[in-house]
C-alpha atoms as a PDB file:
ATOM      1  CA  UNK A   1       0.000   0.000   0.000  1.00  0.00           C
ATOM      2  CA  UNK A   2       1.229   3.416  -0.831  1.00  0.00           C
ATOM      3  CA  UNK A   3       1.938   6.343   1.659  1.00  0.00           C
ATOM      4  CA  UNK A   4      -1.148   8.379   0.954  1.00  0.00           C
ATOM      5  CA  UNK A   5      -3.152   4.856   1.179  1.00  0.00           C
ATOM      6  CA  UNK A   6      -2.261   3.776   3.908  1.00  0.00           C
ATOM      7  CA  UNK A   7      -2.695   7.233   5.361  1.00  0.00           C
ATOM      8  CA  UNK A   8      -6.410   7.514   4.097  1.00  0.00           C
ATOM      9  CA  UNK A   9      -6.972   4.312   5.474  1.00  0.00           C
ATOM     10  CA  UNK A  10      -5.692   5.039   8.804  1.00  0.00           C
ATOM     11  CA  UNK A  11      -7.771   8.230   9.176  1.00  0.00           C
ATOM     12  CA  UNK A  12     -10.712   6.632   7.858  1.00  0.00           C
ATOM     13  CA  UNK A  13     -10.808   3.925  10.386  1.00  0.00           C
ATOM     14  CA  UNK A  14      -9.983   6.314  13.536  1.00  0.00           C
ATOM     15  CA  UNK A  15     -13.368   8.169  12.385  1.00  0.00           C
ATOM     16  CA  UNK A  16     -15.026   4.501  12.157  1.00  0.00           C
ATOM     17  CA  UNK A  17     -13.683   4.133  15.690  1.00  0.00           C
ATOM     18  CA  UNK A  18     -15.686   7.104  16.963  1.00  0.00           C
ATOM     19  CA  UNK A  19     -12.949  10.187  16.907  1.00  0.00           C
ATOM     20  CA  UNK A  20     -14.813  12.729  15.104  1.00  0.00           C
ATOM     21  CA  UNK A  21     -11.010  14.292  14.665  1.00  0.00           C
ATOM     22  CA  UNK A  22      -8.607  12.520  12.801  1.00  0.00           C
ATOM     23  CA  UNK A  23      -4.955  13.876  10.760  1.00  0.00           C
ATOM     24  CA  UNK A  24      -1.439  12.963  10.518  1.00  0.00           C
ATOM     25  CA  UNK A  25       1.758  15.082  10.809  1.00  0.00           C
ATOM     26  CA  UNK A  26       5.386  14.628  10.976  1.00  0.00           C
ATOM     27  CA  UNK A  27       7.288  13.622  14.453  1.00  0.00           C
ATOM     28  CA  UNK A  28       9.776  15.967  14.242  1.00  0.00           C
ATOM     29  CA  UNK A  29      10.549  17.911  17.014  1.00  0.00           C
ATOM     30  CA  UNK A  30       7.974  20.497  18.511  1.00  0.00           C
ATOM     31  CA  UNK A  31       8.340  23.829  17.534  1.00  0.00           C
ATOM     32  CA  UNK A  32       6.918  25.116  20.961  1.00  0.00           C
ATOM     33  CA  UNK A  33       9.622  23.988  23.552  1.00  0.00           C
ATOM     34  CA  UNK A  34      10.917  27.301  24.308  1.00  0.00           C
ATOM     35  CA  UNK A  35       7.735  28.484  24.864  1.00  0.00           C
ATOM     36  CA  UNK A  36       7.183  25.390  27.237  1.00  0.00           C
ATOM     37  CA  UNK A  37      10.719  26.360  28.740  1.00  0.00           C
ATOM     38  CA  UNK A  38       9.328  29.786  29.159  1.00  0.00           C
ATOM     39  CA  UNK A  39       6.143  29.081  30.424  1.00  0.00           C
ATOM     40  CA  UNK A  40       7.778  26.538  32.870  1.00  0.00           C
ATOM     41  CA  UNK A  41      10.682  29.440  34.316  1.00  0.00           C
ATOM     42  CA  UNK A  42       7.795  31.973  35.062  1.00  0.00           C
ATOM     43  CA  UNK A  43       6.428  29.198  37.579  1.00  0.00           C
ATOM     44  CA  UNK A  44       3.203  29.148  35.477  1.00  0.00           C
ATOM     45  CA  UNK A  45       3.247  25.480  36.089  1.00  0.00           C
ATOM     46  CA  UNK A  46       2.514  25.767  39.914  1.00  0.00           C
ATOM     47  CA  UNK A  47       3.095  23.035  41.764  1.00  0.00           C
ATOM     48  CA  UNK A  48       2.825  20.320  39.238  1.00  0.00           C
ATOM     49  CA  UNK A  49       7.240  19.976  39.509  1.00  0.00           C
ATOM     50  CA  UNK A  50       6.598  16.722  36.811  1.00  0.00           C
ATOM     51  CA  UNK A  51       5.885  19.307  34.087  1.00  0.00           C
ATOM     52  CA  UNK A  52       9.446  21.040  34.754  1.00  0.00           C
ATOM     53  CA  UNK A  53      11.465  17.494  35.254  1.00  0.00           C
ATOM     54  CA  UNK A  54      10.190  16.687  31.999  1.00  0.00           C
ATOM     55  CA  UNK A  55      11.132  19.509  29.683  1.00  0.00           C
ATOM     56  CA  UNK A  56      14.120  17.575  27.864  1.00  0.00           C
ATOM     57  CA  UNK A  57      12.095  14.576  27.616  1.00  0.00           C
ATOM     58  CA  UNK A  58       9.417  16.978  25.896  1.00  0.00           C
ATOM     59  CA  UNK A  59      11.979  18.382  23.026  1.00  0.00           C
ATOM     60  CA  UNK A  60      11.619  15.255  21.062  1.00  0.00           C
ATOM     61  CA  UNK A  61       9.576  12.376  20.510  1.00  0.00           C
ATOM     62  CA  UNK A  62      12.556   9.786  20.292  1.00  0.00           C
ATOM     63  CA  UNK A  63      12.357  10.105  24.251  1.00  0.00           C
ATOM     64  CA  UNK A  64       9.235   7.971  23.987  1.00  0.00           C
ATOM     65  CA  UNK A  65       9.420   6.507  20.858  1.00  0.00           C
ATOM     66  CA  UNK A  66      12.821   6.090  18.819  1.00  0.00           C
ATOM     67  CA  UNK A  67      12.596   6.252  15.466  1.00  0.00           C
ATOM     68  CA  UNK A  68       8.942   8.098  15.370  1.00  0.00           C
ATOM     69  CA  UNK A  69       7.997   9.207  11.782  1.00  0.00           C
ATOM     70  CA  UNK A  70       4.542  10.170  12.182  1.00  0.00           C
ATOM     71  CA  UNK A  71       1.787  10.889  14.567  1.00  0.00           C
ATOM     72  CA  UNK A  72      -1.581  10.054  14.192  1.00  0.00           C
ATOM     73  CA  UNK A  73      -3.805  12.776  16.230  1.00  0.00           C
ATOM     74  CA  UNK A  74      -7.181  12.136  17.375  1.00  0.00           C
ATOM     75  CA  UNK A  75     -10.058  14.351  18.787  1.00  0.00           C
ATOM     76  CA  UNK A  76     -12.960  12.903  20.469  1.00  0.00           C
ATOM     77  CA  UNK A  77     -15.989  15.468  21.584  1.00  0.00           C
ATOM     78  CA  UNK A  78     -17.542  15.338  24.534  1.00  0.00           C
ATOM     79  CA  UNK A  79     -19.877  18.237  25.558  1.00  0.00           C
ATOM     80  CA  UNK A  80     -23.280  17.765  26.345  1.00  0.00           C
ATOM     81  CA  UNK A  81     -26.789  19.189  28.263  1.00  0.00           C
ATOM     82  CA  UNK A  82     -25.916  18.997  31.912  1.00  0.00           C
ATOM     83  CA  UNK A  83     -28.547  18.841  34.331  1.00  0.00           C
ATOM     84  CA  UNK A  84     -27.414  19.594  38.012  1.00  0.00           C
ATOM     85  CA  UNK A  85     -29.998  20.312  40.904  1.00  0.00           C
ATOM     86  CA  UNK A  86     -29.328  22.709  43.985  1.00  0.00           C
ATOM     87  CA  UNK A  87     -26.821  21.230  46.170  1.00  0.00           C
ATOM     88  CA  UNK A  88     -24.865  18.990  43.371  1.00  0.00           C
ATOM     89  CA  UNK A  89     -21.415  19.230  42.845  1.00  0.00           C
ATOM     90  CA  UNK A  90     -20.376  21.174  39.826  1.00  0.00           C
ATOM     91  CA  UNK A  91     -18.009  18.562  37.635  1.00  0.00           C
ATOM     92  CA  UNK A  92     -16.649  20.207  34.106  1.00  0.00           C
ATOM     93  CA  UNK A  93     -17.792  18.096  31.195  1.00  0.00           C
ATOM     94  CA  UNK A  94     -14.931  15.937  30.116  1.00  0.00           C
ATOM     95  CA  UNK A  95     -15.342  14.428  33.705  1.00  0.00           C
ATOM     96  CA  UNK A  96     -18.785  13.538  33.733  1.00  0.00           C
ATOM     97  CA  UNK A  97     -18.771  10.211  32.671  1.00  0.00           C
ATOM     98  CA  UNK A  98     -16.164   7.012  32.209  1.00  0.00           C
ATOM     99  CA  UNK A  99     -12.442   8.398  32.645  1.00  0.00           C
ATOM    100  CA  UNK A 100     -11.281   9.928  29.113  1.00  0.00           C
ATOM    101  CA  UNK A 101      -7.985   8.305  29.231  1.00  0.00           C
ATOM    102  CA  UNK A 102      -9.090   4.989  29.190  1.00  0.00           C
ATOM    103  CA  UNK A 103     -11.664   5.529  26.608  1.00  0.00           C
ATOM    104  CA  UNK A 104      -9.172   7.211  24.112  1.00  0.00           C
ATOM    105  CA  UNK A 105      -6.571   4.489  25.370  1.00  0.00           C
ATOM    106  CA  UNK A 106      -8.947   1.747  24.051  1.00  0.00           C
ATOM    107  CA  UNK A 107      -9.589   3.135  20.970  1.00  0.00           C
ATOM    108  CA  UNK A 108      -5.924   3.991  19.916  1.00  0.00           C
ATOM    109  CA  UNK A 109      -5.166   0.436  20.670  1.00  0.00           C
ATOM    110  CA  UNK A 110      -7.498  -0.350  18.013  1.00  0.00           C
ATOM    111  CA  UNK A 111      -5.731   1.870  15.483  1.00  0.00           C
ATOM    112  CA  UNK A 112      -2.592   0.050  16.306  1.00  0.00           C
ATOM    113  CA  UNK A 113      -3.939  -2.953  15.657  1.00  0.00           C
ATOM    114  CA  UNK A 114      -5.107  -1.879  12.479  1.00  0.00           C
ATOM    115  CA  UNK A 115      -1.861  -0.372  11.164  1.00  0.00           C
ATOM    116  CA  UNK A 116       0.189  -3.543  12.467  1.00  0.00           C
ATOM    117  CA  UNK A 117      -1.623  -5.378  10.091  1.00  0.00           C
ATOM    118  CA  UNK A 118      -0.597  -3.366   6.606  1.00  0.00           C
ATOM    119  CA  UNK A 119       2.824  -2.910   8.600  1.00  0.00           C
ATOM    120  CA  UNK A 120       3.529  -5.818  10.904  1.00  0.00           C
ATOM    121  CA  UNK A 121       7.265  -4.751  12.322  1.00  0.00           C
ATOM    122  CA  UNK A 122       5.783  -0.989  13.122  1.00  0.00           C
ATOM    123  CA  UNK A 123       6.575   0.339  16.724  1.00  0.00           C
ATOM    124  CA  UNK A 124       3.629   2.415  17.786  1.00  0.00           C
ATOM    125  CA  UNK A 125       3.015   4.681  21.716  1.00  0.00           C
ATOM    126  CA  UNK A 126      -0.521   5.566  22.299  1.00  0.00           C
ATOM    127  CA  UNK A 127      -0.365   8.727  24.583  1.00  0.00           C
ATOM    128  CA  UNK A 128      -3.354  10.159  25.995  1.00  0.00           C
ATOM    129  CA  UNK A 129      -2.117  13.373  28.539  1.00  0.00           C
ATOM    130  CA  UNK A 130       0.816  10.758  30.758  1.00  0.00           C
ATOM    131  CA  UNK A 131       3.619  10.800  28.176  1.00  0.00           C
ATOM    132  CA  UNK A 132       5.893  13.623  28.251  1.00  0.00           C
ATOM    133  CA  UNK A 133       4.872  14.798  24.746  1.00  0.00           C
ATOM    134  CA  UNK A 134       3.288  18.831  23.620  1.00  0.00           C
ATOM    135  CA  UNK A 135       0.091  17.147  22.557  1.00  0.00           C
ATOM    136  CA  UNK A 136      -1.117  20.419  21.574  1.00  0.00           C
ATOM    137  CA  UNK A 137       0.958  21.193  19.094  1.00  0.00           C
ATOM    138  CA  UNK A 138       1.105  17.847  17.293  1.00  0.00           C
ATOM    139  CA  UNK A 139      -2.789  18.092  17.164  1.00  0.00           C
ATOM    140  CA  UNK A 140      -2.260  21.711  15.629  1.00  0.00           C
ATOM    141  CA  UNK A 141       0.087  20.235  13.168  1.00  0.00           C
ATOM    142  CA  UNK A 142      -2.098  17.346  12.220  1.00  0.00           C
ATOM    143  CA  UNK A 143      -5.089  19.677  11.381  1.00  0.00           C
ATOM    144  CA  UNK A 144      -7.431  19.341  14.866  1.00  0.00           C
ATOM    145  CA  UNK A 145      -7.412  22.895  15.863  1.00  0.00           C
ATOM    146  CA  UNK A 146      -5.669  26.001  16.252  1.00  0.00           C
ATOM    147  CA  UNK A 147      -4.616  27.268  19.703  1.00  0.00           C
ATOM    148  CA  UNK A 148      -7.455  30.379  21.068  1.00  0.00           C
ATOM    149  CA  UNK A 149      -6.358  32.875  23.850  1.00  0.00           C
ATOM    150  CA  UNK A 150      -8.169  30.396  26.628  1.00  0.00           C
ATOM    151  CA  UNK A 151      -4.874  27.883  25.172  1.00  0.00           C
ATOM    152  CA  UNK A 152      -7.693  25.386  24.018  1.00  0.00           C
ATOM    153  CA  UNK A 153      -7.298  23.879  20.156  1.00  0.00           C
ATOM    154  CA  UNK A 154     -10.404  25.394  18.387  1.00  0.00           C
ATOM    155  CA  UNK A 155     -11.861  24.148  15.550  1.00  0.00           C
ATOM    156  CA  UNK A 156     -13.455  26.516  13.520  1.00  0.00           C
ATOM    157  CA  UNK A 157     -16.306  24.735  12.750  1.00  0.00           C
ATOM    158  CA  UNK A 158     -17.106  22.313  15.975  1.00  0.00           C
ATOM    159  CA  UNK A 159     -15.420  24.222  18.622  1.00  0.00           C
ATOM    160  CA  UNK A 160     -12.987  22.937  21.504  1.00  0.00           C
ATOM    161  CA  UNK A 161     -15.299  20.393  23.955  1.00  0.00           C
ATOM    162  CA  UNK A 162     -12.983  17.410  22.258  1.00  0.00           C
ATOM    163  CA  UNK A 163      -9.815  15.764  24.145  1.00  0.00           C
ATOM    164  CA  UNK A 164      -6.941  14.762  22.220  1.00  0.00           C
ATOM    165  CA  UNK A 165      -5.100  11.720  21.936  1.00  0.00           C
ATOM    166  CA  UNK A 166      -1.945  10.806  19.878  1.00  0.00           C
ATOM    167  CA  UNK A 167      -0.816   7.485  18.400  1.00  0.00           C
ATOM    168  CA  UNK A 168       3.256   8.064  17.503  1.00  0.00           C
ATOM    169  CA  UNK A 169       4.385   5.366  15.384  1.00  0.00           C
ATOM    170  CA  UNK A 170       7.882   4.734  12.983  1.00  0.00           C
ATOM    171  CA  UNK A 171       5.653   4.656  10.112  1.00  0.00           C
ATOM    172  CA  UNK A 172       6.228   7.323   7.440  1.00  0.00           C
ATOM    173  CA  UNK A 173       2.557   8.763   6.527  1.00  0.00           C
ATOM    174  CA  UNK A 174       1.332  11.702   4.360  1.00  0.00           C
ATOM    175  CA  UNK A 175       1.050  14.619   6.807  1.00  0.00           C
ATOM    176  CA  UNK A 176      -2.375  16.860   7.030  1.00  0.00           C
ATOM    177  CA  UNK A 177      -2.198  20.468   6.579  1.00  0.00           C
ATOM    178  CA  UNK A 178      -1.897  22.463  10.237  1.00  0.00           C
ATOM    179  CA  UNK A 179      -4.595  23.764  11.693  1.00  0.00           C
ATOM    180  CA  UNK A 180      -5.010  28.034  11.211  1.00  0.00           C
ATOM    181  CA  UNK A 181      -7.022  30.405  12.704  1.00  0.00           C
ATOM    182  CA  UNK A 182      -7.279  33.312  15.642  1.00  0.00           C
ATOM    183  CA  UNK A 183      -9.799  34.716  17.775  1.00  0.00           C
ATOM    184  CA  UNK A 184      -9.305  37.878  16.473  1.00  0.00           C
ATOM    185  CA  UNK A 185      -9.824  40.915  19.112  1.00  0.00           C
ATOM    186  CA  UNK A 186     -12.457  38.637  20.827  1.00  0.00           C
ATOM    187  CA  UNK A 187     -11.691  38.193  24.643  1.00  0.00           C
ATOM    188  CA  UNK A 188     -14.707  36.482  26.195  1.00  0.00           C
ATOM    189  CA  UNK A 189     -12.686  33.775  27.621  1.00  0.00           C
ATOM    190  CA  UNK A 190     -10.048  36.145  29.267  1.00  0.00           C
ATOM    191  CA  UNK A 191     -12.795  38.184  30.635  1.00  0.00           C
ATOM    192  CA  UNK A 192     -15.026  35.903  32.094  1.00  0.00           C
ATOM    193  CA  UNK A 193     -12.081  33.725  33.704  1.00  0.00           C
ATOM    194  CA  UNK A 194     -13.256  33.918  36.973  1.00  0.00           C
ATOM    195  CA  UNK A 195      -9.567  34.265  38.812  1.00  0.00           C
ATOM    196  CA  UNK A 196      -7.603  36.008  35.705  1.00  0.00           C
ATOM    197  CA  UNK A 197      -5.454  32.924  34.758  1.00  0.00           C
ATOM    198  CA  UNK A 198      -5.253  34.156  31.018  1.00  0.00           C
ATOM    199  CA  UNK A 199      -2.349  36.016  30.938  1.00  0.00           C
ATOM    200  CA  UNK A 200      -0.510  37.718  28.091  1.00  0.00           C
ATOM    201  CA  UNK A 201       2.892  37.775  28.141  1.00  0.00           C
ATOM    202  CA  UNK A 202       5.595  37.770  25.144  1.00  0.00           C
ATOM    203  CA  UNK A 203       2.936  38.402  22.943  1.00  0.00           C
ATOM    204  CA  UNK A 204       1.173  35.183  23.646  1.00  0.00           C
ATOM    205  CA  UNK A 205      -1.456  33.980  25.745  1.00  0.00           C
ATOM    206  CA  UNK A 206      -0.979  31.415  28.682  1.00  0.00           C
ATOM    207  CA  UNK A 207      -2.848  29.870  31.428  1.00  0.00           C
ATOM    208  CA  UNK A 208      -1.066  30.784  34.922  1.00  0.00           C
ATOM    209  CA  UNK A 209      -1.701  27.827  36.727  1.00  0.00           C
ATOM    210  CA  UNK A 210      -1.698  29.241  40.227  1.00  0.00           C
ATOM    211  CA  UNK A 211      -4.695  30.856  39.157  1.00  0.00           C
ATOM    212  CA  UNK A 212      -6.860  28.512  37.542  1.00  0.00           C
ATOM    213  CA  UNK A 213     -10.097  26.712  39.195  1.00  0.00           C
ATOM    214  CA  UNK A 214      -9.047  23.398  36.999  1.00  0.00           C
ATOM    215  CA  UNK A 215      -5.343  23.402  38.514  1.00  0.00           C
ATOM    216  CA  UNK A 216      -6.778  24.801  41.998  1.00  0.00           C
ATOM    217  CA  UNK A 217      -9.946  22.124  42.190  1.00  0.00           C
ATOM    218  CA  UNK A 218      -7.532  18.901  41.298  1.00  0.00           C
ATOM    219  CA  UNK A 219      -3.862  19.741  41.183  1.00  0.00           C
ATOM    220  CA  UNK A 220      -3.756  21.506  44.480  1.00  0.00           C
ATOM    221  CA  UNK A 221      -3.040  20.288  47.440  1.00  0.00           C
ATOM    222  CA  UNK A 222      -3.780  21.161  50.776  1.00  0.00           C
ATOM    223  CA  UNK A 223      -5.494  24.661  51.293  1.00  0.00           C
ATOM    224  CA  UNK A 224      -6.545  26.998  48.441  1.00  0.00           C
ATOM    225  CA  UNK A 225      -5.659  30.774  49.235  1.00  0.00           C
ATOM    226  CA  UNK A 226      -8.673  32.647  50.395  1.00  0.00           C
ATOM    227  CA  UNK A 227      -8.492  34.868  47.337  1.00  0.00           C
ATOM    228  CA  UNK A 228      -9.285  32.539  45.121  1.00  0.00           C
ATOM    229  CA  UNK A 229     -12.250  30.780  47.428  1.00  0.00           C
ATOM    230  CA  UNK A 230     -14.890  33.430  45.762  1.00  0.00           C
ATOM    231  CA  UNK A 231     -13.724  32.448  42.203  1.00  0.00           C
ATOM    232  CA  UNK A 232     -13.887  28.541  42.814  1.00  0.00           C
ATOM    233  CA  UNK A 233     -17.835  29.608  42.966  1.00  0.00           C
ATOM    234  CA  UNK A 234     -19.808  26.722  42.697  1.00  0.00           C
ATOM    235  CA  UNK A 235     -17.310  24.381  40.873  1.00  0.00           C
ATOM    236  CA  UNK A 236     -16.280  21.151  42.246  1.00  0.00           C
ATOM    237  CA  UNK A 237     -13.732  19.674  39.904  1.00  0.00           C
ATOM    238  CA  UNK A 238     -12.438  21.523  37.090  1.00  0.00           C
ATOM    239  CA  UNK A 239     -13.768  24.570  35.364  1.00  0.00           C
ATOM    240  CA  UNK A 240     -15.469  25.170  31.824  1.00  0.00           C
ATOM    241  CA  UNK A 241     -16.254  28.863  31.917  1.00  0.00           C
ATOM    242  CA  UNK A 242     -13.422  29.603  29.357  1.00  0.00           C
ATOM    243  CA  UNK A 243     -15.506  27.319  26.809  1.00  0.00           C
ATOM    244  CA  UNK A 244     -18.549  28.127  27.832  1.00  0.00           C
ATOM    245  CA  UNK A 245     -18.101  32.077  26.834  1.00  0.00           C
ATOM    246  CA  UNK A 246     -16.491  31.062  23.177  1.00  0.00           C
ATOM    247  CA  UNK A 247     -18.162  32.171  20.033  1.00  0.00           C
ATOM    248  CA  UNK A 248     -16.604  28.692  18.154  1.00  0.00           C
ATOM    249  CA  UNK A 249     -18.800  27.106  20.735  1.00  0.00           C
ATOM    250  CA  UNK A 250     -21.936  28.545  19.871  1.00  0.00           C
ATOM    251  CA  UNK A 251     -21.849  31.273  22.969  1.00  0.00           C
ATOM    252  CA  UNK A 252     -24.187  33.479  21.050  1.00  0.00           C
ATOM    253  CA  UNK A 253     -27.473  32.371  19.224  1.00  0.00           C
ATOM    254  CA  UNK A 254     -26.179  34.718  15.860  1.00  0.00           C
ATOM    255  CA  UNK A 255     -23.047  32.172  15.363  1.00  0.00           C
ATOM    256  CA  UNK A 256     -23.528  29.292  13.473  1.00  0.00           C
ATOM    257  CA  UNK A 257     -21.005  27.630  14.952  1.00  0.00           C
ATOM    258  CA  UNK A 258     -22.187  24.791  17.210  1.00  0.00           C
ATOM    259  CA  UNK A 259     -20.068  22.467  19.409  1.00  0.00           C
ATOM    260  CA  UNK A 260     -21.614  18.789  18.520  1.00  0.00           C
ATOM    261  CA  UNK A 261     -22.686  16.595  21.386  1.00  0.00           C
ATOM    262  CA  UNK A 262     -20.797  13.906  22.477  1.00  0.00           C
ATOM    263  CA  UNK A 263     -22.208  10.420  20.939  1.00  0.00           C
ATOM    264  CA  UNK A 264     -19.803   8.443  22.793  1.00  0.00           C
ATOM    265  CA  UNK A 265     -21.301   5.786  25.423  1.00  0.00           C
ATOM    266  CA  UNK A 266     -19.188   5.774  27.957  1.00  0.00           C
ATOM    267  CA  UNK A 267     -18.967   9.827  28.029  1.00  0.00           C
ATOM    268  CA  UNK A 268     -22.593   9.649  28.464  1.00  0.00           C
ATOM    269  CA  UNK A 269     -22.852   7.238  30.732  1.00  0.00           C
ATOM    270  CA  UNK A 270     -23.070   9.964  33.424  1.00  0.00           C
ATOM    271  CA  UNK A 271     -21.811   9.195  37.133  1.00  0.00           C
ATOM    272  CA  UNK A 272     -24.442  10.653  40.152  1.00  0.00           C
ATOM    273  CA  UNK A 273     -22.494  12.518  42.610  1.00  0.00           C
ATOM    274  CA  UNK A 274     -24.046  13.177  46.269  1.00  0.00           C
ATOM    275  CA  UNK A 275     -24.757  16.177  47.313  1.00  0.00           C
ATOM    276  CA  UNK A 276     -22.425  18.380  48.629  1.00  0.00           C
ATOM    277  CA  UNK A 277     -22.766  17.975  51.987  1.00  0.00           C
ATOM    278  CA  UNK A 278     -22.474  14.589  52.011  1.00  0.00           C
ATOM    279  CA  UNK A 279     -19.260  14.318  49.822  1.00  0.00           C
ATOM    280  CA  UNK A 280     -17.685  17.000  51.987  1.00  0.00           C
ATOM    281  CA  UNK A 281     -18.351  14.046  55.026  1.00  0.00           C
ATOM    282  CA  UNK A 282     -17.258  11.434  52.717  1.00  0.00           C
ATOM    283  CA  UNK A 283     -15.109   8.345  54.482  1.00  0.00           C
ATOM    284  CA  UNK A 284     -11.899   7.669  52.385  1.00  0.00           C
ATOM    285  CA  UNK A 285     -13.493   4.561  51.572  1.00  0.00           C
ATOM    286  CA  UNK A 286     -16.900   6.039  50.162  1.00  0.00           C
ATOM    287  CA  UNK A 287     -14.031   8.111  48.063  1.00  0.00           C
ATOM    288  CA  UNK A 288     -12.055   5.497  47.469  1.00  0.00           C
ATOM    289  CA  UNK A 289     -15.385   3.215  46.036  1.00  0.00           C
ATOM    290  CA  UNK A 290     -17.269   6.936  44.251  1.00  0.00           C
ATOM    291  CA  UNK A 291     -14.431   7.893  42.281  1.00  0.00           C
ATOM    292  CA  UNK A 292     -13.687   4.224  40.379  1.00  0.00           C
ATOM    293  CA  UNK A 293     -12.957   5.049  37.011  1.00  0.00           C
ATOM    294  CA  UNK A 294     -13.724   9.082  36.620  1.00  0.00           C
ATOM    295  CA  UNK A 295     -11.322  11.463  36.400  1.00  0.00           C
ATOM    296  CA  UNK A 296     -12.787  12.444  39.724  1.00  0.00           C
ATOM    297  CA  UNK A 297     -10.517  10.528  41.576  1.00  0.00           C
ATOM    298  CA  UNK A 298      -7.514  12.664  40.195  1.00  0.00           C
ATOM    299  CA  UNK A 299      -8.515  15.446  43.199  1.00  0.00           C
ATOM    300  CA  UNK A 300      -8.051  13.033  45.721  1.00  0.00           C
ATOM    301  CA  UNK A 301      -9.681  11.845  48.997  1.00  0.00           C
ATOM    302  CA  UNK A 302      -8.737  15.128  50.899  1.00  0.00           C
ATOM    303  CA  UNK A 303      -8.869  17.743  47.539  1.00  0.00           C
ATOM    304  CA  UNK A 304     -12.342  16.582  46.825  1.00  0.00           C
ATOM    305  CA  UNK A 305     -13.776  16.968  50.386  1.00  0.00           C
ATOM    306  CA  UNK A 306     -11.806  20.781  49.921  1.00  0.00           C
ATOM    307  CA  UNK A 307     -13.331  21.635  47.014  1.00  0.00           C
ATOM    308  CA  UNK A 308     -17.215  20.867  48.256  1.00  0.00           C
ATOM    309  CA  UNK A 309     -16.436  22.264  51.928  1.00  0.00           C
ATOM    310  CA  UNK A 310     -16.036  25.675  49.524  1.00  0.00           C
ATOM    311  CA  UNK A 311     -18.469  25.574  47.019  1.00  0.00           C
ATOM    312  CA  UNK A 312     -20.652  25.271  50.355  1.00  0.00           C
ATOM    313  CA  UNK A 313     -19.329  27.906  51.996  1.00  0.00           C
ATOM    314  CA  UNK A 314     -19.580  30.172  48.812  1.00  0.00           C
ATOM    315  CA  UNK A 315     -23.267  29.367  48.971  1.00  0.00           C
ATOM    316  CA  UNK A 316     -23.461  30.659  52.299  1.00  0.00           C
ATOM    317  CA  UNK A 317     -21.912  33.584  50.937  1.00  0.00           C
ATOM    318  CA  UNK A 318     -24.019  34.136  48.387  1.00  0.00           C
ATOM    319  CA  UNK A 319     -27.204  33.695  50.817  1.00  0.00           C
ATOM    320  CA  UNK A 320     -26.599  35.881  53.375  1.00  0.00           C
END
């Protein structure tokens, strides 16, 4: 089979999988790493030291892979309606059902399997957020979406509620063209962040960690400064407000744009949460037993019963 074959067919069968997102570019290294470096020596990363020890691991793929050619990128959406009732805990969309990773994990083990058999001595890495590889930009590359101020990939035509996942490989394919595009002088996102984590510096746009309700609600640990208690609000694990606002994701009724709903089973497969008095009381092993297989559990025992113990006291606030 031919390069561009073999590259069609690849493509074709991660959509028959279920990505609604599928290119290919070359695994050469990323083009980004001084801004990671950057981004990394203005302590934007917060406390999350694995993102610093892993810089040099980060400026090349051969670090995971030796020998990678190509990487296949894959987007999978996953908004949808929520439906939360006074005293629920507030959970950002990617976490509301079965545990991304493993869904994308199970999927890109399929593609494997599917290239192995038009190129049985392949080496292939599935990497879905773990391996120390700037996903982002290898999804830009491979046509998935262009990077908006909020540091999302956007596509222009469905949005940014889709995760990414990455199959690297020593096969040679046919790359796709890169993703373009801008926001323009829109800054709905930056605006409506509710602690200011949007930051431009350089001429770029970042996300300070220290700032952000997603690092804050499940990166965190121990107490969260009282400053940013107010802009936590009501949300219990990670934040969507940044997507939420965006034009690309159908924001405002005039844009045609529209973010697709998610179609994949074990995204809707919604989890029920207690309320949030009783997860705030939670026993480690009602934790331990709640959070099976949701990206939940990445807050931890103690970080989850944090983050509820605010929202509820930001209620109190609010009802005074």
């Amino acid at each position: 089979m031919s390069t561009e074959g073999l590259t069609e067919s690849l493509t074709g069968y991660a959509l028959a999988l279920g990505f609604e997102l599928a290119g290919v570019c070359s695994g050469t290294p990323p083009e980004t790493i001084e801004h990671y470096r950057q981004w990394i020596g203005r302590g934007h990363h917060a406390s999350m030291g694995y993102l610093a020890r892993s810089v040099d691991l980060r400026s090349s793929l051969d670090s995971i892979l030796p020998g990678t050619q190509s990487v296949i990128a894959v987007g999978l959406f996953y908004n949808q309606a929520v439906h939360r009732s006074p005293g629920d805990p507030r959970i950002a969309r990617y976490a509301l059902g079965r545990d991304y990773h493993k869904v994308l994990r199970g999927k890109l083990r399929q593609l494997e399997r599917f290239l192995l058999q038009s190129v049985p001595d392949a080496q292939c890495r599935a990497c879905v957020d773990s391996a120390p590889v700037l996903e982002r930009e290898y999804a830009q590359r491979a046509g998935l979406g262009w990077f908006g101020k909020n540091t999302c990939l956007i596509d222009s035509h469905r949005g940014s509620w889709f995760v990414i996942g990455l199959l690297l490989t020593t096969v040679p394919l046919t790359p796709s063209s890169a993703a373009m595009g801008g926001c323009g002088t829109c800054r709905r996102c930056v605006d409506a962040c509710p602690t200011g984590a949007i930051v431009l510096e350089d001429g770029r746009w970042q996300i300070d960690s220290r700032r952000c309700v997603s690092y804050l609600t499940i990166e965190h640990k121990g107490a969260i400064a009282e400053q940013y208690e107010a802009g936590i609000g009501d949300w219990t694990f990670g934040c969507d407000v940044c997507q939420e606002v965006c034009p690309f994701n159908g924001a405002r009724p005039s844009q045609p744009q529209r973010s697709p709903q998610t179609t994949e089973p074990d995204f809707l497969a919604v989890r029920a949460w207690p309320h949030l008095e009783e997860l705030r009381n939670w026993s480690e092993k009602e934790w331990d037993l709640g959070t099976q297989g949701s990206p939940v559990r990445r807050a931890g025992y103690k970080g989850l019963r944090r983050n509820a113990t605010i929202n509820l006291r930001n209620r109190d606030r609010h009802s005074d």
